[in-house]
N, C-alpha and C. Protein backbone atom coordinates (compact mmCIF):
# COMPACT_ATOMS: atom_id res chain seq x y z
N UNK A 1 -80.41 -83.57 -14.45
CA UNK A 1 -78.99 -83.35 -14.55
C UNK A 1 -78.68 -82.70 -15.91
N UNK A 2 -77.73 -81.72 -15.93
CA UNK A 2 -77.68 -81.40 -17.23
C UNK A 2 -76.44 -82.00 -17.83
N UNK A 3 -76.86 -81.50 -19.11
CA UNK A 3 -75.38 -82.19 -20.50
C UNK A 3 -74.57 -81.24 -20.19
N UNK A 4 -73.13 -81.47 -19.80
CA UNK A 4 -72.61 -80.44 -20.66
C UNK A 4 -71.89 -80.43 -22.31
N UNK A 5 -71.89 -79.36 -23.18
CA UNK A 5 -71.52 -79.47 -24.44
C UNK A 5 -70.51 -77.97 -24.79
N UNK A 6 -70.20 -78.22 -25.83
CA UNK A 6 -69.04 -77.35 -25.79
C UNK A 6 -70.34 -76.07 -27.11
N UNK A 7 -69.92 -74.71 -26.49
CA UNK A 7 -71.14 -74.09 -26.91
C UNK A 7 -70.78 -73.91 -28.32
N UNK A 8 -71.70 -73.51 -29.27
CA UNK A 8 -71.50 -72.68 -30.87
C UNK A 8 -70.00 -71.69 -31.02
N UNK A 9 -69.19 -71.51 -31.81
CA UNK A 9 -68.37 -70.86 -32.21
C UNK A 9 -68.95 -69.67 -32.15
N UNK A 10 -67.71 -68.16 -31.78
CA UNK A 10 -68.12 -66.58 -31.87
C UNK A 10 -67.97 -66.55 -32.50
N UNK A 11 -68.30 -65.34 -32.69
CA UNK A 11 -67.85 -64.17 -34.02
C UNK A 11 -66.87 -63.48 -33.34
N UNK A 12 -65.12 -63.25 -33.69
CA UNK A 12 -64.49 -62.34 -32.82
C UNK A 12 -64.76 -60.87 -32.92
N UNK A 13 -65.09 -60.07 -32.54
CA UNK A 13 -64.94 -58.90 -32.54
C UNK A 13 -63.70 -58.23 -32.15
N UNK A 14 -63.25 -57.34 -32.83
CA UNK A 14 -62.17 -56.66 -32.46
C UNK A 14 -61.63 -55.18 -32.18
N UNK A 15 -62.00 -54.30 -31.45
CA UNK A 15 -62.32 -52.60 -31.35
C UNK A 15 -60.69 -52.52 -31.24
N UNK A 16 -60.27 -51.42 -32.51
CA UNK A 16 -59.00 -50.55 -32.90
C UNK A 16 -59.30 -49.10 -32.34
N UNK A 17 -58.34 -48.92 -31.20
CA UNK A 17 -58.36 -47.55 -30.78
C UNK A 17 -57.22 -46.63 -31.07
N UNK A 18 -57.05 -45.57 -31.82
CA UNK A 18 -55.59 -45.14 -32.24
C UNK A 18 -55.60 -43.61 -32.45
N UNK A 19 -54.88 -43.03 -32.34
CA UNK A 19 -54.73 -41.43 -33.36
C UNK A 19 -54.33 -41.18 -34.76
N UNK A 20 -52.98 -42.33 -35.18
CA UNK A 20 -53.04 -42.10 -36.22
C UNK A 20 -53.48 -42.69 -37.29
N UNK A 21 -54.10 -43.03 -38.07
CA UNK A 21 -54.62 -44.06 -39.20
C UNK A 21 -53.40 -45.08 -39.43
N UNK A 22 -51.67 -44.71 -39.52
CA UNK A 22 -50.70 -45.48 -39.94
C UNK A 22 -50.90 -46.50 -38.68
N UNK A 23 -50.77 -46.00 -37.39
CA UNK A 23 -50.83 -47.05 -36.79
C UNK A 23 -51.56 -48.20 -36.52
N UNK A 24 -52.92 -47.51 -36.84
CA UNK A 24 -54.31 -48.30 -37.29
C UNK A 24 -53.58 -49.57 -38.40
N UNK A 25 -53.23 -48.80 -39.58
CA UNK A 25 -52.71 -49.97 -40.60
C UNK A 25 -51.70 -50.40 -40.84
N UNK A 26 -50.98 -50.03 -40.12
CA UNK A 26 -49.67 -51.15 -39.47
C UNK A 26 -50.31 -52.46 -38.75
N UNK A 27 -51.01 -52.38 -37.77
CA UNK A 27 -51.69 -53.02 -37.20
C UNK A 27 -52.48 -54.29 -37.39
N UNK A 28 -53.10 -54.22 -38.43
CA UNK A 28 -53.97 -54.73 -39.45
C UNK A 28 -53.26 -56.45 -40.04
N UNK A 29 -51.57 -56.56 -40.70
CA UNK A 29 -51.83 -57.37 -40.86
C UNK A 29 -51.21 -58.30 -39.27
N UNK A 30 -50.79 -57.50 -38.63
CA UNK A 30 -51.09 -58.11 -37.52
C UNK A 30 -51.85 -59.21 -37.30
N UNK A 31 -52.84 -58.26 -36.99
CA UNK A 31 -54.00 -58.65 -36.82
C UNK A 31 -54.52 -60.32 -37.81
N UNK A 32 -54.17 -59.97 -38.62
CA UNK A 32 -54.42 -61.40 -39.62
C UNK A 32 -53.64 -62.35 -39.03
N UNK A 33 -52.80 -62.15 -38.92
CA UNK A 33 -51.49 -62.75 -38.64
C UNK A 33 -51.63 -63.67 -37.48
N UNK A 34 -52.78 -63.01 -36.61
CA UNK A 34 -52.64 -63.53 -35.06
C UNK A 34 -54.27 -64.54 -35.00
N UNK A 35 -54.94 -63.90 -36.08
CA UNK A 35 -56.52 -63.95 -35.99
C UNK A 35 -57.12 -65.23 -36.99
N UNK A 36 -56.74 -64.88 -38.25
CA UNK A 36 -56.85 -64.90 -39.89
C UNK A 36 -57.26 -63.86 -40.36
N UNK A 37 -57.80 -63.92 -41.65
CA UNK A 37 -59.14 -62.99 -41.80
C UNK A 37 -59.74 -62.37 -41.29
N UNK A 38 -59.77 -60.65 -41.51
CA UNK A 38 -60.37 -59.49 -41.00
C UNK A 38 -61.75 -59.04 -41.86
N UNK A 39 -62.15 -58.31 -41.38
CA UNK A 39 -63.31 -57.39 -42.25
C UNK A 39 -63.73 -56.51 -41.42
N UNK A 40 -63.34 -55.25 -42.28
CA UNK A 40 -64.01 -53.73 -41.33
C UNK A 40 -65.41 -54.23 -41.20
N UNK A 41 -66.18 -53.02 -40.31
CA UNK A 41 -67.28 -53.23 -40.08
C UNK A 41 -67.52 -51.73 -39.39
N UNK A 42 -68.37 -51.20 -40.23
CA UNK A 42 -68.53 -49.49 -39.93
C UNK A 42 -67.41 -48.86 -40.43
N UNK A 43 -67.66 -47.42 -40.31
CA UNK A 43 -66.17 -46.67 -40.93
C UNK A 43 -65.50 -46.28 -39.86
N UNK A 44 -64.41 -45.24 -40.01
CA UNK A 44 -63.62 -44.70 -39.05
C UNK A 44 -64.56 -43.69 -37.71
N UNK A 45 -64.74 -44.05 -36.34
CA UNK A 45 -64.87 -43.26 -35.74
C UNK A 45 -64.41 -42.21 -34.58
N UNK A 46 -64.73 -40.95 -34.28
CA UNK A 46 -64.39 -40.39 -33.55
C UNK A 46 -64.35 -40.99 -32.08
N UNK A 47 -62.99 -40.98 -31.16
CA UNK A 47 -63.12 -42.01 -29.86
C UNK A 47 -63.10 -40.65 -28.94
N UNK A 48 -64.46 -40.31 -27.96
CA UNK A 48 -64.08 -39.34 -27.17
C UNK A 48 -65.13 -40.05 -25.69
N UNK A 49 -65.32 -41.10 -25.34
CA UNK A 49 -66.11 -41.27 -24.87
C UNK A 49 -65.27 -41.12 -23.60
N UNK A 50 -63.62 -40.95 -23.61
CA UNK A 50 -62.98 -41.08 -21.93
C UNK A 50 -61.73 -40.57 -22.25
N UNK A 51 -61.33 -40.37 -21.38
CA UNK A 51 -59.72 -39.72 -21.74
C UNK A 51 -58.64 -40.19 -21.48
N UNK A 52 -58.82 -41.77 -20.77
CA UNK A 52 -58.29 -42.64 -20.50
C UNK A 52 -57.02 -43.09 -21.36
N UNK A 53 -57.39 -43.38 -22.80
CA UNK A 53 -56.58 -43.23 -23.60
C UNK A 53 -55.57 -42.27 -24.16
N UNK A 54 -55.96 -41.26 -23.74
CA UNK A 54 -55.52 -40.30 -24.27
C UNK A 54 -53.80 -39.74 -23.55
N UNK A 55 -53.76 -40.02 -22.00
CA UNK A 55 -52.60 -39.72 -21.45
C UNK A 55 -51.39 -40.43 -22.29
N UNK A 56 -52.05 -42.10 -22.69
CA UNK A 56 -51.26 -42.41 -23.45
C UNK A 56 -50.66 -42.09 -24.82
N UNK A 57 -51.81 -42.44 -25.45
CA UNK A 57 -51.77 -41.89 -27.14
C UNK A 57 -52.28 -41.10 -27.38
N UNK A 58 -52.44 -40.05 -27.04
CA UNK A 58 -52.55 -38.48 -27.29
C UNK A 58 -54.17 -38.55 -27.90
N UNK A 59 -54.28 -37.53 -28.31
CA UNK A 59 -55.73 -36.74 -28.95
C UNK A 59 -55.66 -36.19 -30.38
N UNK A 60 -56.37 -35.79 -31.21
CA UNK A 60 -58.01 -36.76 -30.92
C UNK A 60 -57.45 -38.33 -31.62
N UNK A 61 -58.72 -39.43 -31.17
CA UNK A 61 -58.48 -40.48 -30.98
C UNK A 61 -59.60 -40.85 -31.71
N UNK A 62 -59.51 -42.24 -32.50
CA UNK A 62 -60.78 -42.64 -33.06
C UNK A 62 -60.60 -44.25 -33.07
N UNK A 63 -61.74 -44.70 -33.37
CA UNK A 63 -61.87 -46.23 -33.25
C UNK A 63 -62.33 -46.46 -34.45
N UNK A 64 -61.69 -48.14 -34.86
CA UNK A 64 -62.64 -49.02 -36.12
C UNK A 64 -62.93 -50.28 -35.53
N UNK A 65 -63.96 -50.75 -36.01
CA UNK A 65 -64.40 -52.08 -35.43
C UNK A 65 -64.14 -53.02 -36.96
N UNK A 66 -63.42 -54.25 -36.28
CA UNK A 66 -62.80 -55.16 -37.26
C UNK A 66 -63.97 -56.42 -36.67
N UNK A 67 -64.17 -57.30 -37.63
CA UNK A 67 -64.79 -59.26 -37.05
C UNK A 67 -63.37 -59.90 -38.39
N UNK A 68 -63.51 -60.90 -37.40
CA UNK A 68 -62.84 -62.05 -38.11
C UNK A 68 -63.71 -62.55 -38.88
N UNK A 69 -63.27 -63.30 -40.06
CA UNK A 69 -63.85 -64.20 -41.07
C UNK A 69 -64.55 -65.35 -40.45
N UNK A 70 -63.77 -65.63 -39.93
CA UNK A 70 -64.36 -67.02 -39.16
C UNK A 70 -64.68 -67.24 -38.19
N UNK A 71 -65.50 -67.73 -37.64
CA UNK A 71 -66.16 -67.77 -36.14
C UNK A 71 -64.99 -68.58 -35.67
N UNK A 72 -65.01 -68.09 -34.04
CA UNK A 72 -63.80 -68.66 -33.31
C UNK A 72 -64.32 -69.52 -32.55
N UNK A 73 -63.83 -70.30 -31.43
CA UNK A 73 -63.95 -71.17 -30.45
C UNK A 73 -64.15 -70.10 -29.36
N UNK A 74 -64.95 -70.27 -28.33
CA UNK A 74 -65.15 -69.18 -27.20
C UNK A 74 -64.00 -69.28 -26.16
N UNK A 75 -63.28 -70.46 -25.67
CA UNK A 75 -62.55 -70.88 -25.08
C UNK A 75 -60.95 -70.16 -25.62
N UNK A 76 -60.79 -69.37 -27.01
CA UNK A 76 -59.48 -69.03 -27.67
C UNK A 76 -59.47 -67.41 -26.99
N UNK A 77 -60.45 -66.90 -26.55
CA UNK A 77 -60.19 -65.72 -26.14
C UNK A 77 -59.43 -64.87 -25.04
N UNK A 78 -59.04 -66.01 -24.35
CA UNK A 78 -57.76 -65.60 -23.64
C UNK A 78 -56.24 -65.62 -24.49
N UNK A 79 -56.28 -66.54 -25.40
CA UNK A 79 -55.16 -66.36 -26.65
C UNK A 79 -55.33 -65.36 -27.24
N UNK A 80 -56.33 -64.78 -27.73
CA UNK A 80 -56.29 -63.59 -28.53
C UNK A 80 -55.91 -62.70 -27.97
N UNK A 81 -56.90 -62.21 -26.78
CA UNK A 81 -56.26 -61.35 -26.18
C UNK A 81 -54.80 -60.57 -25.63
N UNK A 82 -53.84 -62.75 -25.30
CA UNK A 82 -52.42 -62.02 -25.13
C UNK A 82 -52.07 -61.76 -26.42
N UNK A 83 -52.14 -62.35 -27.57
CA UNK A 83 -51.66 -61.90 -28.55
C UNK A 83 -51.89 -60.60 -29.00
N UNK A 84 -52.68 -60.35 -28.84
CA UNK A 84 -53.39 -58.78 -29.21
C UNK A 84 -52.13 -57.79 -28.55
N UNK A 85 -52.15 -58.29 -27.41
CA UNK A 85 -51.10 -57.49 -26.45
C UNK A 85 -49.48 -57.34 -26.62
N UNK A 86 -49.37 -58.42 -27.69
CA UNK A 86 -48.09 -58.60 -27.75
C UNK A 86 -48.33 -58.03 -29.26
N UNK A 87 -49.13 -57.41 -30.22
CA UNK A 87 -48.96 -56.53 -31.17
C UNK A 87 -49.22 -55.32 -30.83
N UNK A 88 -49.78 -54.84 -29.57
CA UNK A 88 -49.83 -53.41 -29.02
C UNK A 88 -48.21 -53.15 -28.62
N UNK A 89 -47.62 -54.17 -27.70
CA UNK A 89 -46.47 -53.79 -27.47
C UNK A 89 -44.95 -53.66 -28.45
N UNK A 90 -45.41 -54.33 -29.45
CA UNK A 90 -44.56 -54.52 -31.04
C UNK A 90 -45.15 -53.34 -31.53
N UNK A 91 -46.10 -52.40 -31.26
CA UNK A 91 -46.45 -51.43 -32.30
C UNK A 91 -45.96 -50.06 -31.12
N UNK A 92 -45.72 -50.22 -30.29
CA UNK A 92 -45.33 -48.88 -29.20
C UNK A 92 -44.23 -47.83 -29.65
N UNK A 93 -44.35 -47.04 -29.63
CA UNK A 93 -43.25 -45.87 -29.65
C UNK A 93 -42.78 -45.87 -28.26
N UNK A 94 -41.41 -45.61 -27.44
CA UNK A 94 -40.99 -44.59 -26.36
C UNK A 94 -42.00 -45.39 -25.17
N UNK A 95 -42.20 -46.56 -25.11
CA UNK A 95 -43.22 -47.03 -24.33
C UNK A 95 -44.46 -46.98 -24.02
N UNK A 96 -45.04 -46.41 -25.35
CA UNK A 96 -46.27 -45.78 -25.06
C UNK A 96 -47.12 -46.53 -26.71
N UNK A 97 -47.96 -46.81 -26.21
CA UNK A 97 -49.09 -47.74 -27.24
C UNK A 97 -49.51 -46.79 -28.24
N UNK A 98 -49.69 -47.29 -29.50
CA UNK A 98 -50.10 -46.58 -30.44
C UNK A 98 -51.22 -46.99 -31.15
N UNK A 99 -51.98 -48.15 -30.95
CA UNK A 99 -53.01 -48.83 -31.59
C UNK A 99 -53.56 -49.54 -29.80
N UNK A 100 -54.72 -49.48 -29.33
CA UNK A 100 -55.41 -50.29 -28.46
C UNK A 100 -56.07 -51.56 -28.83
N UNK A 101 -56.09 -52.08 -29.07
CA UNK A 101 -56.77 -53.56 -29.42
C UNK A 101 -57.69 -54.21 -28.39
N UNK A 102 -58.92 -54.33 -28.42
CA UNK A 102 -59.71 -54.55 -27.23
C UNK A 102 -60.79 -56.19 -28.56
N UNK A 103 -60.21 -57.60 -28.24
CA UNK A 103 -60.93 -58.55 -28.46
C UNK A 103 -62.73 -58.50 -27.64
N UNK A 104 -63.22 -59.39 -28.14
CA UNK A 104 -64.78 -59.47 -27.51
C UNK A 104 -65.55 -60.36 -28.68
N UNK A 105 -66.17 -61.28 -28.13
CA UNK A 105 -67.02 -62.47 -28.85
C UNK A 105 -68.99 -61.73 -28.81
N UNK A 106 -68.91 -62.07 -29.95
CA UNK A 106 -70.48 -62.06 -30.57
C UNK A 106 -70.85 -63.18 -30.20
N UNK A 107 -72.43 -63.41 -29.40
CA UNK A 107 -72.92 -64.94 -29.77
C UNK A 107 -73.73 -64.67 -29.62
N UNK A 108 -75.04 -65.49 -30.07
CA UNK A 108 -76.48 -65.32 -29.77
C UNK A 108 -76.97 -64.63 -28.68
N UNK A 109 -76.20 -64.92 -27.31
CA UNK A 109 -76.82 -64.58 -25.99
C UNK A 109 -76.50 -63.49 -25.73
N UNK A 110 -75.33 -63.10 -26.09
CA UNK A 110 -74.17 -62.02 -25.28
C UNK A 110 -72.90 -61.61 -26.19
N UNK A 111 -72.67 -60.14 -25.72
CA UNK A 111 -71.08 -59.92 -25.91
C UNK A 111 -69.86 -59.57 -24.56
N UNK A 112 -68.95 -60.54 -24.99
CA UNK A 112 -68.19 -60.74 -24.14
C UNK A 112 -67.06 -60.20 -24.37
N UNK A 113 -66.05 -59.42 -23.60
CA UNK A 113 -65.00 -58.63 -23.74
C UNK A 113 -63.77 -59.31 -23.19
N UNK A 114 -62.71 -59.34 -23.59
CA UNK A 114 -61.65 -59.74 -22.91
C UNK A 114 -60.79 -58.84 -22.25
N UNK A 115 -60.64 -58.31 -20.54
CA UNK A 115 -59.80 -57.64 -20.20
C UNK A 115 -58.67 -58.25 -19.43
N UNK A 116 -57.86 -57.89 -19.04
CA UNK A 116 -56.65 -58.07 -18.15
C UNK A 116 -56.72 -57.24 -17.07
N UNK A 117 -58.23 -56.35 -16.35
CA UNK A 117 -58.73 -56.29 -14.93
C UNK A 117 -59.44 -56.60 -14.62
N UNK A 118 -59.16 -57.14 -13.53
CA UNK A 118 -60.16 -57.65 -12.49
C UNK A 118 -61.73 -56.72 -11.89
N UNK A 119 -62.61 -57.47 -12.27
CA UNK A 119 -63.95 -56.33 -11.15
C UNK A 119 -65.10 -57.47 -10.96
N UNK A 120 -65.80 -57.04 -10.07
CA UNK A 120 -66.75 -58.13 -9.19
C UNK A 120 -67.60 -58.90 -10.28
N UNK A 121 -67.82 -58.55 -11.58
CA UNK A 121 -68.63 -58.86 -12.57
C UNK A 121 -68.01 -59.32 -13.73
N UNK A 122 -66.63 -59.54 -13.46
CA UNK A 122 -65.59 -60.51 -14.11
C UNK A 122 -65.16 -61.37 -13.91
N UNK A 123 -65.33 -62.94 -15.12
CA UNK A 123 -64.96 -63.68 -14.61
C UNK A 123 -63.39 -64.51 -14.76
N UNK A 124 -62.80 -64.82 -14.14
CA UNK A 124 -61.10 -65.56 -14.46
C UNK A 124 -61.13 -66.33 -15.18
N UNK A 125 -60.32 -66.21 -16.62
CA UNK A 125 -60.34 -67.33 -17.46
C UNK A 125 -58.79 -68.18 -17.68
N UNK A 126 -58.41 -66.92 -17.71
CA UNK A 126 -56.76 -67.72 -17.72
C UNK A 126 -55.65 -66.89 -17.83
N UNK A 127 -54.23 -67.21 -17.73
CA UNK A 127 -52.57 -66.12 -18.23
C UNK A 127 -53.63 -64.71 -18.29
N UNK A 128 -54.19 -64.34 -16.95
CA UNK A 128 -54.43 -63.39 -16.66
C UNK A 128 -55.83 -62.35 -16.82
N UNK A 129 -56.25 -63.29 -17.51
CA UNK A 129 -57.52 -62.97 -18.97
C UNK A 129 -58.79 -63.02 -18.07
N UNK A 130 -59.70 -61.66 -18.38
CA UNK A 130 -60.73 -61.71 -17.18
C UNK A 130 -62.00 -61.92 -18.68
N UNK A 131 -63.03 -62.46 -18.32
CA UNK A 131 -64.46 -61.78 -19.38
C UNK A 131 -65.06 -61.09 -19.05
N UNK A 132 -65.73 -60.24 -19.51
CA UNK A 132 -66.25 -58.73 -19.01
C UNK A 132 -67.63 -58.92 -19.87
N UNK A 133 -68.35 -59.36 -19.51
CA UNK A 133 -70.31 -59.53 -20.01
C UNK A 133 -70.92 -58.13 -20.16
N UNK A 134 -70.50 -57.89 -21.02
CA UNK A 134 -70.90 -56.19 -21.09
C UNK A 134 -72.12 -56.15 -22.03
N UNK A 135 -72.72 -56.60 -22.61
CA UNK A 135 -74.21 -56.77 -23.05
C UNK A 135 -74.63 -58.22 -22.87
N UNK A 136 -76.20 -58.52 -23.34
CA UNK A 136 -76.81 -59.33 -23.08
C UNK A 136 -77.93 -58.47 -24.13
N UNK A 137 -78.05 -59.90 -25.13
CA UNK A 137 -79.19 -59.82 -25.72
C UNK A 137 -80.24 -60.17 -25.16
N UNK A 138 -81.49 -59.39 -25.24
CA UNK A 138 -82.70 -59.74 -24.69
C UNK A 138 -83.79 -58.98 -25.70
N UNK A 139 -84.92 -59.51 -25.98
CA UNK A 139 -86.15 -58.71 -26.64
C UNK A 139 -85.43 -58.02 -28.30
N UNK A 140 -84.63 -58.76 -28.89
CA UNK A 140 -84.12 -58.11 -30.33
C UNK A 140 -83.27 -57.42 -30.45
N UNK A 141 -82.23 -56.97 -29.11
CA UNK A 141 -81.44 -55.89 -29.10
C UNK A 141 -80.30 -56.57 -28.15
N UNK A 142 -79.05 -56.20 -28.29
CA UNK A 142 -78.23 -55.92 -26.94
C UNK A 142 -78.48 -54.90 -26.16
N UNK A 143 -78.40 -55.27 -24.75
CA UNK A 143 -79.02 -54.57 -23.51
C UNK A 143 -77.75 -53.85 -22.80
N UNK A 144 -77.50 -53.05 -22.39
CA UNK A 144 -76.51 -52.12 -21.80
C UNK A 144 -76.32 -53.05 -19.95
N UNK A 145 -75.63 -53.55 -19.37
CA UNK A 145 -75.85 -53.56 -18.31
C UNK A 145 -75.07 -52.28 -16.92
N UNK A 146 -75.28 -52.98 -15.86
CA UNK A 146 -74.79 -51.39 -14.98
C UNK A 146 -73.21 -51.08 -14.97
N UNK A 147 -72.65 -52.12 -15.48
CA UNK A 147 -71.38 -51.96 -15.50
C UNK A 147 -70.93 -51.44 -17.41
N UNK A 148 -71.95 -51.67 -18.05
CA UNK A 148 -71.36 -51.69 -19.12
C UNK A 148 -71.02 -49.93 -19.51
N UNK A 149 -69.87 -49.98 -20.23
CA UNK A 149 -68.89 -48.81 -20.78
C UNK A 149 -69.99 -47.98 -21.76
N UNK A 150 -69.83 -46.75 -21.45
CA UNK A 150 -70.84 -46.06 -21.74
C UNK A 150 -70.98 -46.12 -23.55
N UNK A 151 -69.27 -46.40 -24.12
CA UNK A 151 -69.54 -46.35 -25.65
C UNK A 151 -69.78 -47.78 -26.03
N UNK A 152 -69.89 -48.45 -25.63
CA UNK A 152 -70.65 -49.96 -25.75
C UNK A 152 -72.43 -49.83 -25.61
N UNK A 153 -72.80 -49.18 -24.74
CA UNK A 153 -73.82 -48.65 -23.92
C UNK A 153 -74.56 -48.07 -25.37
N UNK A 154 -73.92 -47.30 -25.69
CA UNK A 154 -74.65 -46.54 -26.74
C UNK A 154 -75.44 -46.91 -28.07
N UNK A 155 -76.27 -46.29 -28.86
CA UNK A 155 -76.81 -46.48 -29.79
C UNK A 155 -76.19 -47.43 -31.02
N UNK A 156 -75.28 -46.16 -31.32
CA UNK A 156 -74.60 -46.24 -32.40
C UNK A 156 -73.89 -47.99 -32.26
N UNK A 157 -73.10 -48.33 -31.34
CA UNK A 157 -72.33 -49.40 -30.77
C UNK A 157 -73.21 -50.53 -30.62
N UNK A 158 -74.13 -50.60 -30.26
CA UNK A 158 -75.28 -51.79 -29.95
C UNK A 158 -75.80 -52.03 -31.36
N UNK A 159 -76.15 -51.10 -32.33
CA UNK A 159 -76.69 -51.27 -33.45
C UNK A 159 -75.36 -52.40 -34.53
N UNK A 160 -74.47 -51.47 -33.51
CA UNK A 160 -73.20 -52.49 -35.18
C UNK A 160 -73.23 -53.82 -34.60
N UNK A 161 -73.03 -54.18 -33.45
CA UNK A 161 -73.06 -55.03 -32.76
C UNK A 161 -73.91 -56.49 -33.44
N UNK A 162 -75.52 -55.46 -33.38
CA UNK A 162 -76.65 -56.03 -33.54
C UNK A 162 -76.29 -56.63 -35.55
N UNK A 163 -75.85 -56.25 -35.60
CA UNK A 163 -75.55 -56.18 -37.10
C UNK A 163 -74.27 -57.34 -37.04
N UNK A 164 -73.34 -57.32 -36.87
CA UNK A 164 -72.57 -58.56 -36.68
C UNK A 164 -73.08 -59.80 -36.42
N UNK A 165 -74.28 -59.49 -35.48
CA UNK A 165 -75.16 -60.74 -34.66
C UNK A 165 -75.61 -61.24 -35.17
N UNK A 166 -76.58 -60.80 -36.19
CA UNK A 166 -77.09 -61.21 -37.55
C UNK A 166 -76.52 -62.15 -38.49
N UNK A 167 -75.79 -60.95 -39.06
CA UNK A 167 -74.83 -61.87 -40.08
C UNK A 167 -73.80 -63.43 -39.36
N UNK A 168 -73.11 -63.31 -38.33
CA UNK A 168 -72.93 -64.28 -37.50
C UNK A 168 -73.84 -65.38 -37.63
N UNK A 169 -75.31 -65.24 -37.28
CA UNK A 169 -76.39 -66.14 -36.92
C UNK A 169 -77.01 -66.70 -37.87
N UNK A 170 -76.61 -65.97 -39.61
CA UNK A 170 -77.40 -66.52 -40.39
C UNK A 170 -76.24 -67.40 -41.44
């Protein structure tokens, strides 16, 4: 029979998707505000992996990856997430988003994403909140799976990742 126990605290991760840098740092103490404690992690990058964003908040588009100071509870990530949502919609122009905010937990095993859609490889957590298992550590690395988003997927993205994981773990 097994125990159950309540697992190790994440690391939050937090991906900033935006065009303009102001909105990026408008954003920010938000972000504290809702989170605690931020810390960049990598510099500013170019976001072209979909264009998805773009009908909304125009072009060109770039991302920063933020972690919280403090490891979170895994169970808070449906809170973050609405909150997140409710500083995308406090930061909107004309109805239209100006900063994307996409939460997701670091932990030993896995990174986990928080969306608000539904797909066969998501699971229901709560006020709407799906988890999206978009890597899996295995053999020293995070592993891409078949669903996972191609800029998650990637080099560059798995490496920072891998680098959070670390520092997280030690």
């Amino acid at each position: 029979m097994s125990r159950r126990r309540v697992p190790v605290p994440a690391r939050l991760v937090v991906s900033a998707i935006f065009r303009e840098e102001r909105h990026f740092e408008e954003s920010l103490q938000r972000i504290v505000d809702a989170v605690g404690e931020i810390r960049p992690e990598g510099g500013r990058r170019p976001f072209a992996w979909t264009e998805y964003y773009e009908r909304e908040m125009g072009s060109p588009l770039f991302r920063r990856f933020l972690t919280a100071a403090t490891p979170v509870e895994r169970d808070a990530l449906p809170d973050i997430k609405v909150r997140f949502e409710k500083i995308e919609r406090g930061l909107s122009e004309e109805g239209r988003r100006t900063v994307n905010l996409d939460p997701g937990l670091v932990t030993a095993e896995n990174f986990v994403l928080a969306t608000g859609k539904n797909y066969s490889h998501r699971i229901y957590l709560r006020d709407g909140v799906f988890a999206d298992l978009t890597l899996l550590f295995r053999g020293g690395e995070y592993r891409a799976l078949p669903w996972t988003y191609p800029d998650y997927a990637s080099d560059e993205v798995r490496a920072l990742l891998s680098d959070i994981r670390r520092a997280h773990l030690s």
